[in-house]
N, C-alpha and C. Protein backbone atom coordinates (compact mmCIF):
# COMPACT_ATOMS: atom_id res chain seq x y z
N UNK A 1 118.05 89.41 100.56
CA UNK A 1 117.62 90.74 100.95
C UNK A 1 117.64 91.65 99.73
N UNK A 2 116.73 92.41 99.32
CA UNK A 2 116.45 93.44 98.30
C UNK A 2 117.13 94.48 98.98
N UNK A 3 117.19 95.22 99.63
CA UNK A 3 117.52 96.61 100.04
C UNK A 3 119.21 96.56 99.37
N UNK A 4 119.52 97.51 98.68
CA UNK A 4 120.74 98.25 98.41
C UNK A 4 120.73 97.16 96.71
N UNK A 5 119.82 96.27 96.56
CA UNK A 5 120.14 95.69 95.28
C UNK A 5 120.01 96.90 94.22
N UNK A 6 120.83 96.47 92.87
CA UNK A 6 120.74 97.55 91.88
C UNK A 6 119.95 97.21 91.21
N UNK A 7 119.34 98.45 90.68
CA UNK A 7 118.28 98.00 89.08
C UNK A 7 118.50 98.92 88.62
N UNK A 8 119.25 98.55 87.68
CA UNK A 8 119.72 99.71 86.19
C UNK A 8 120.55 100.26 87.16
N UNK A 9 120.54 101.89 86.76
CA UNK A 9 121.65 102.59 87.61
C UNK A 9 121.33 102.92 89.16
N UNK A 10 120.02 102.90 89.28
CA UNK A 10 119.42 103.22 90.43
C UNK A 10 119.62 101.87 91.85
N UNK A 11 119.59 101.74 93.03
CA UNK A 11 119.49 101.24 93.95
C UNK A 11 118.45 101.22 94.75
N UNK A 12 117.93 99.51 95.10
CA UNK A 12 116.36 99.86 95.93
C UNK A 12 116.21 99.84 97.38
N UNK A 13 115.44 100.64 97.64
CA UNK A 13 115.59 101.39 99.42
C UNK A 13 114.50 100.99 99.48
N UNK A 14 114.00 100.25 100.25
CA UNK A 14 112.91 99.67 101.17
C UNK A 14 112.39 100.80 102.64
N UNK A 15 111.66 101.30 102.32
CA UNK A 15 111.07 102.55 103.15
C UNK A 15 109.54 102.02 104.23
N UNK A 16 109.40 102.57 105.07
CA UNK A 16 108.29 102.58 105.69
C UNK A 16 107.54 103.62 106.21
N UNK A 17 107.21 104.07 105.51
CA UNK A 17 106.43 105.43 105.75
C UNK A 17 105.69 105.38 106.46
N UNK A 18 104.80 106.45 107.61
CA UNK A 18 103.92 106.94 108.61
C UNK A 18 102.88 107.15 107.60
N UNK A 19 102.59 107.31 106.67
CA UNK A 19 101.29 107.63 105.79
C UNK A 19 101.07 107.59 104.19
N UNK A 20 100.26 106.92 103.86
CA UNK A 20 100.14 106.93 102.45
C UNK A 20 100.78 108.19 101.78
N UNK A 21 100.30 109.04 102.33
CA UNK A 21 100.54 110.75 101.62
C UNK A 21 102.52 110.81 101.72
N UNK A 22 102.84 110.38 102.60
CA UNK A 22 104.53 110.26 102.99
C UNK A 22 104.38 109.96 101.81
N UNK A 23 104.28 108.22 101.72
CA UNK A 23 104.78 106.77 100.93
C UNK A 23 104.83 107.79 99.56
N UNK A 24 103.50 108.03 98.70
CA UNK A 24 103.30 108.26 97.71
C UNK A 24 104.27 109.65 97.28
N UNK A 25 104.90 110.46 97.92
CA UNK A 25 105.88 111.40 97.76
C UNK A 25 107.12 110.62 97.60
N UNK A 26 107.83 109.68 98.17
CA UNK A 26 109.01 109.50 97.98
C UNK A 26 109.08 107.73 97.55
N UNK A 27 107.91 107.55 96.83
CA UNK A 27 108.12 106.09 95.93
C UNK A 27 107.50 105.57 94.51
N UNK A 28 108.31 105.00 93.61
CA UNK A 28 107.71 104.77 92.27
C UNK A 28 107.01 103.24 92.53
N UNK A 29 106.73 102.79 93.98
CA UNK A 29 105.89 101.93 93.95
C UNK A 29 105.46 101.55 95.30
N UNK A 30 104.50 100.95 95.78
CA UNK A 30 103.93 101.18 97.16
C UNK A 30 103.22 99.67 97.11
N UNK A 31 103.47 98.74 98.03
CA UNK A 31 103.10 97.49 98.95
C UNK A 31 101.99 98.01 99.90
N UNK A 32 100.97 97.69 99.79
CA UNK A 32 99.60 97.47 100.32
C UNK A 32 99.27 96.20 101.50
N UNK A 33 99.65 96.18 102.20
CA UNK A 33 99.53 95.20 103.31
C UNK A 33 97.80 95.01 103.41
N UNK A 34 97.74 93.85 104.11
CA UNK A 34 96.19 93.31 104.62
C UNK A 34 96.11 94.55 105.47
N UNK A 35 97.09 95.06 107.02
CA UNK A 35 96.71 95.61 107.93
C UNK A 35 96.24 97.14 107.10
N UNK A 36 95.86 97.28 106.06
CA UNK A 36 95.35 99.03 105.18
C UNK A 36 94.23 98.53 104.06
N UNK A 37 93.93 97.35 104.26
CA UNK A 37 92.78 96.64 103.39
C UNK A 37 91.46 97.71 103.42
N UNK A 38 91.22 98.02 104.61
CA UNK A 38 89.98 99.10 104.91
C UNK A 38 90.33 100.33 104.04
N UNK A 39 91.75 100.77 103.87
CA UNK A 39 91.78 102.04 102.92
C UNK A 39 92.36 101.72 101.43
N UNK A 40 92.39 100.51 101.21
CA UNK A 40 92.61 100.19 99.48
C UNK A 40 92.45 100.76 98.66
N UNK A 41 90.84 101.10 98.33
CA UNK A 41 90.69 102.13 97.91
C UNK A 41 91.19 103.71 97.18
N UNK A 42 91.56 104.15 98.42
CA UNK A 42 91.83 105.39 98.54
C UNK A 42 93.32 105.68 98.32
N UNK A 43 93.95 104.23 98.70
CA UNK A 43 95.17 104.38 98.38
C UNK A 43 95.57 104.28 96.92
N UNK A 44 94.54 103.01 96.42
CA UNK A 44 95.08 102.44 95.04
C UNK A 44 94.73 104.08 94.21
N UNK A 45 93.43 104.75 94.50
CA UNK A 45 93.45 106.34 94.02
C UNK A 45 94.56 107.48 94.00
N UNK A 46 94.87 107.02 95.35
CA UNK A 46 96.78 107.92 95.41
C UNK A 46 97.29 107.61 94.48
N UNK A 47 97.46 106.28 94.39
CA UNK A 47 98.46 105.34 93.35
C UNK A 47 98.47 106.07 91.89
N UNK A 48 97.31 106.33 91.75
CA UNK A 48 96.67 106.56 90.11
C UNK A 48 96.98 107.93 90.35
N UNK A 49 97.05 108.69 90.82
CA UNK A 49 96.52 110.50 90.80
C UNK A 49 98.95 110.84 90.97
N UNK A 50 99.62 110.03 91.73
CA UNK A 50 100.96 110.12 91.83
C UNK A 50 101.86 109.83 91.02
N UNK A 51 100.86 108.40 89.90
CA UNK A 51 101.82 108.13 89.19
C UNK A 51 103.25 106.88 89.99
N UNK A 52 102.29 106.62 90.84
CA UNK A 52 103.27 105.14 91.53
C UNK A 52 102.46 104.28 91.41
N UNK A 53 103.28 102.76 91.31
CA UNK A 53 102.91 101.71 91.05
C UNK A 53 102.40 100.94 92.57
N UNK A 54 100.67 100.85 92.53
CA UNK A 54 100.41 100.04 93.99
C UNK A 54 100.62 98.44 93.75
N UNK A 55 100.99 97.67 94.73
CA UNK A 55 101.28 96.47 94.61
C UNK A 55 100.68 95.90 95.77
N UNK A 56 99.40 94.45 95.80
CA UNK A 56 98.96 94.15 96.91
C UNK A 56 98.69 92.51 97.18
N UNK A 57 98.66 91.74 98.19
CA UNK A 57 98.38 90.48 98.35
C UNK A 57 97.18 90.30 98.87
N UNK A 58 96.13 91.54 99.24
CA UNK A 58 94.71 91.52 99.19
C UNK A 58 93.90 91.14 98.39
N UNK A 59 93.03 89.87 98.85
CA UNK A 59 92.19 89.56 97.78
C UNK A 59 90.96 90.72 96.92
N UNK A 60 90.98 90.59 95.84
CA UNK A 60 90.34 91.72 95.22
C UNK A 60 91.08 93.01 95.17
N UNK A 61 92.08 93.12 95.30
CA UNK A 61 92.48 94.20 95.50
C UNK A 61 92.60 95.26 93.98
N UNK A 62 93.12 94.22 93.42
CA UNK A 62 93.14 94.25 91.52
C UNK A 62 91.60 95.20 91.09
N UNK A 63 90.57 94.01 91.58
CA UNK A 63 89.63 95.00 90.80
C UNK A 63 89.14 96.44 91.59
N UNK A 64 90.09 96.32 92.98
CA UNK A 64 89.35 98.30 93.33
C UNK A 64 90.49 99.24 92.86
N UNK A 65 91.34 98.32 91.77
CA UNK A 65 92.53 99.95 91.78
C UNK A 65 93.81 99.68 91.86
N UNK A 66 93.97 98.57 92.63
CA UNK A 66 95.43 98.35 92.69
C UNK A 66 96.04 97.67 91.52
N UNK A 67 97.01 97.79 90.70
CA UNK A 67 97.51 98.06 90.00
C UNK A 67 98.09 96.52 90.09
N UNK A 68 98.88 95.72 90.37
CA UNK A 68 99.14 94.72 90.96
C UNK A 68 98.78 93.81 92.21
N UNK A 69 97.78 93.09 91.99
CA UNK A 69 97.38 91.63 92.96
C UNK A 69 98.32 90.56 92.62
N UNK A 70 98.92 90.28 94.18
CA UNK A 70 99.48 89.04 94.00
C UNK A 70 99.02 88.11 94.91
N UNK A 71 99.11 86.43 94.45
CA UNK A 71 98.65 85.53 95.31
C UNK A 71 99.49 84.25 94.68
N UNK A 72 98.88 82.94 95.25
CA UNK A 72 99.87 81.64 95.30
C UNK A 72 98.75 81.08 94.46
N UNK A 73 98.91 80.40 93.58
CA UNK A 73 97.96 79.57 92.77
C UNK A 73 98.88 78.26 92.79
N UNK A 74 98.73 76.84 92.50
CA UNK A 74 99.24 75.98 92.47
C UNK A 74 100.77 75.87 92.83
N UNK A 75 100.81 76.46 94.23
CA UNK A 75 102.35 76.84 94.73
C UNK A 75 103.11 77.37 93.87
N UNK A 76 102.73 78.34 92.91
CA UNK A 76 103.38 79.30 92.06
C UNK A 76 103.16 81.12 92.49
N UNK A 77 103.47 82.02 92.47
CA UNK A 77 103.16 83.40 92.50
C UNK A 77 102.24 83.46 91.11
N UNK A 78 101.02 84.15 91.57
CA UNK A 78 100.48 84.47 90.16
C UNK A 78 99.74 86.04 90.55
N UNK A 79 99.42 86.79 89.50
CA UNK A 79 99.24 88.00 89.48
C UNK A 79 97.89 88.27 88.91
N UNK A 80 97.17 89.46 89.40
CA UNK A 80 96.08 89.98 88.51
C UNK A 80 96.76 91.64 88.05
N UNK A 81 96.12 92.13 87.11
CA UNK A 81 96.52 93.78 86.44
C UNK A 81 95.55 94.22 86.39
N UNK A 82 95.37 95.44 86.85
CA UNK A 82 94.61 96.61 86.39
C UNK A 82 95.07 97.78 85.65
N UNK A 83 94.99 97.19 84.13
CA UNK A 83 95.50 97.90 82.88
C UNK A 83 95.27 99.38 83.60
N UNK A 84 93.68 99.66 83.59
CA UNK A 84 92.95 100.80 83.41
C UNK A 84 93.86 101.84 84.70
N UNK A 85 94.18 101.44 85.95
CA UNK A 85 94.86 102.07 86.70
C UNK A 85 96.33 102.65 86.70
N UNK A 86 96.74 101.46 85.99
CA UNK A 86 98.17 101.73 85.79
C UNK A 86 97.85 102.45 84.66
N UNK A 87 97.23 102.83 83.86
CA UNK A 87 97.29 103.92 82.40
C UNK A 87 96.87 105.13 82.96
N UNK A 88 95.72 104.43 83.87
CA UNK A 88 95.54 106.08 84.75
C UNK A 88 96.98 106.82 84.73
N UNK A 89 97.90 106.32 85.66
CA UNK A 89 99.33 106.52 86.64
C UNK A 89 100.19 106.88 85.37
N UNK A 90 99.90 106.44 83.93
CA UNK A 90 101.14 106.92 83.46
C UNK A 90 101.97 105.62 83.55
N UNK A 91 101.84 104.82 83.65
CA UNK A 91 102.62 103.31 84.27
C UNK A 91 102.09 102.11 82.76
N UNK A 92 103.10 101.39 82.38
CA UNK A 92 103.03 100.67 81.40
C UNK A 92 104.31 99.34 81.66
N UNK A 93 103.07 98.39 81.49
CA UNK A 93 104.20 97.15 81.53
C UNK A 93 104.32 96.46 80.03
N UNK A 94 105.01 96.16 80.06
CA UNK A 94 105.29 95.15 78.76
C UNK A 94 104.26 94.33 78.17
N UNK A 95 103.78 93.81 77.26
CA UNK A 95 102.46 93.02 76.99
C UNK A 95 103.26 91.82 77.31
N UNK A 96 104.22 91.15 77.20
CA UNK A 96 104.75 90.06 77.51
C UNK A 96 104.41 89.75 78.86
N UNK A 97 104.55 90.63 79.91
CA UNK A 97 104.39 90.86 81.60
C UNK A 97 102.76 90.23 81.68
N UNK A 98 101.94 91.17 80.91
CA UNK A 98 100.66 91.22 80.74
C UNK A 98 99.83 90.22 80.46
N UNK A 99 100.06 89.53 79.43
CA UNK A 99 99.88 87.82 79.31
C UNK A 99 100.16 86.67 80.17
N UNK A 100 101.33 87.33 81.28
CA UNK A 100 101.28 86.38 82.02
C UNK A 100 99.92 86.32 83.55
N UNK A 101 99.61 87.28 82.98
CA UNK A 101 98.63 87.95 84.24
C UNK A 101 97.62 86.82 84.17
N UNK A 102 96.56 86.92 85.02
CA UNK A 102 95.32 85.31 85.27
C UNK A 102 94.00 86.38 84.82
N UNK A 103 94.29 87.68 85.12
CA UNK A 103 93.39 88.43 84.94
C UNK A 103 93.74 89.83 84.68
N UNK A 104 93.19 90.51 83.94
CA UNK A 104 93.40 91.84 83.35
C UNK A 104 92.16 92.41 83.57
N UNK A 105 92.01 94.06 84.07
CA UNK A 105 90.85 94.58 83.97
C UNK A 105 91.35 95.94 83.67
């Protein structure tokens, strides 16, 4: 279970917000479910305009904005980045992180 784990000095709270507009006020990163696929978009735009990190397991999701696509490639987790969004946001990962990516846009 993640909830109450530490990172750095801070502790992570697993939230479920009533609305993107909630989520994006009280988080430095936001999970994109299939069931909000229709508003991806608009969210991965929150994402960029708040300065939080969107994170999604929607296919394509990477190239409309979201900041992090994840999926299973040869029973491994593998990732796509959208440099350009996360620089939007103010958000920077490591180039080490970045190389491990399958795809960068």
């Amino acid at each position: 279970m993640l909830e109450g784990k530490e990172i750095g000095s801070s502790k992570l709270t697993i939230g479920y917000p009533r609305s993107s507009t909630e989520a994006f006020k009280q988080c430095q990163a936001v999970f994109v479910a299939l069931s909000e696929a229709d508003n991806i978009l608009a969210i991965a735009n929150l994402g960029k305009e708040a300065g939080v990190m969107t994170i999604s397991d929607v296919e394509g999701s990477a190239r409309k904005g979201v900041m992090v696509e994840l999926y299973i490639e040869n029973n491994k987790i593998a990732f796509e980045f959208n440099n350009d969004s996360a620089h939007s946001a103010k958000i920077s990962l490591s180039s080490k992180v970045i190389r491990l990516a399958k795809s960068v846009y």
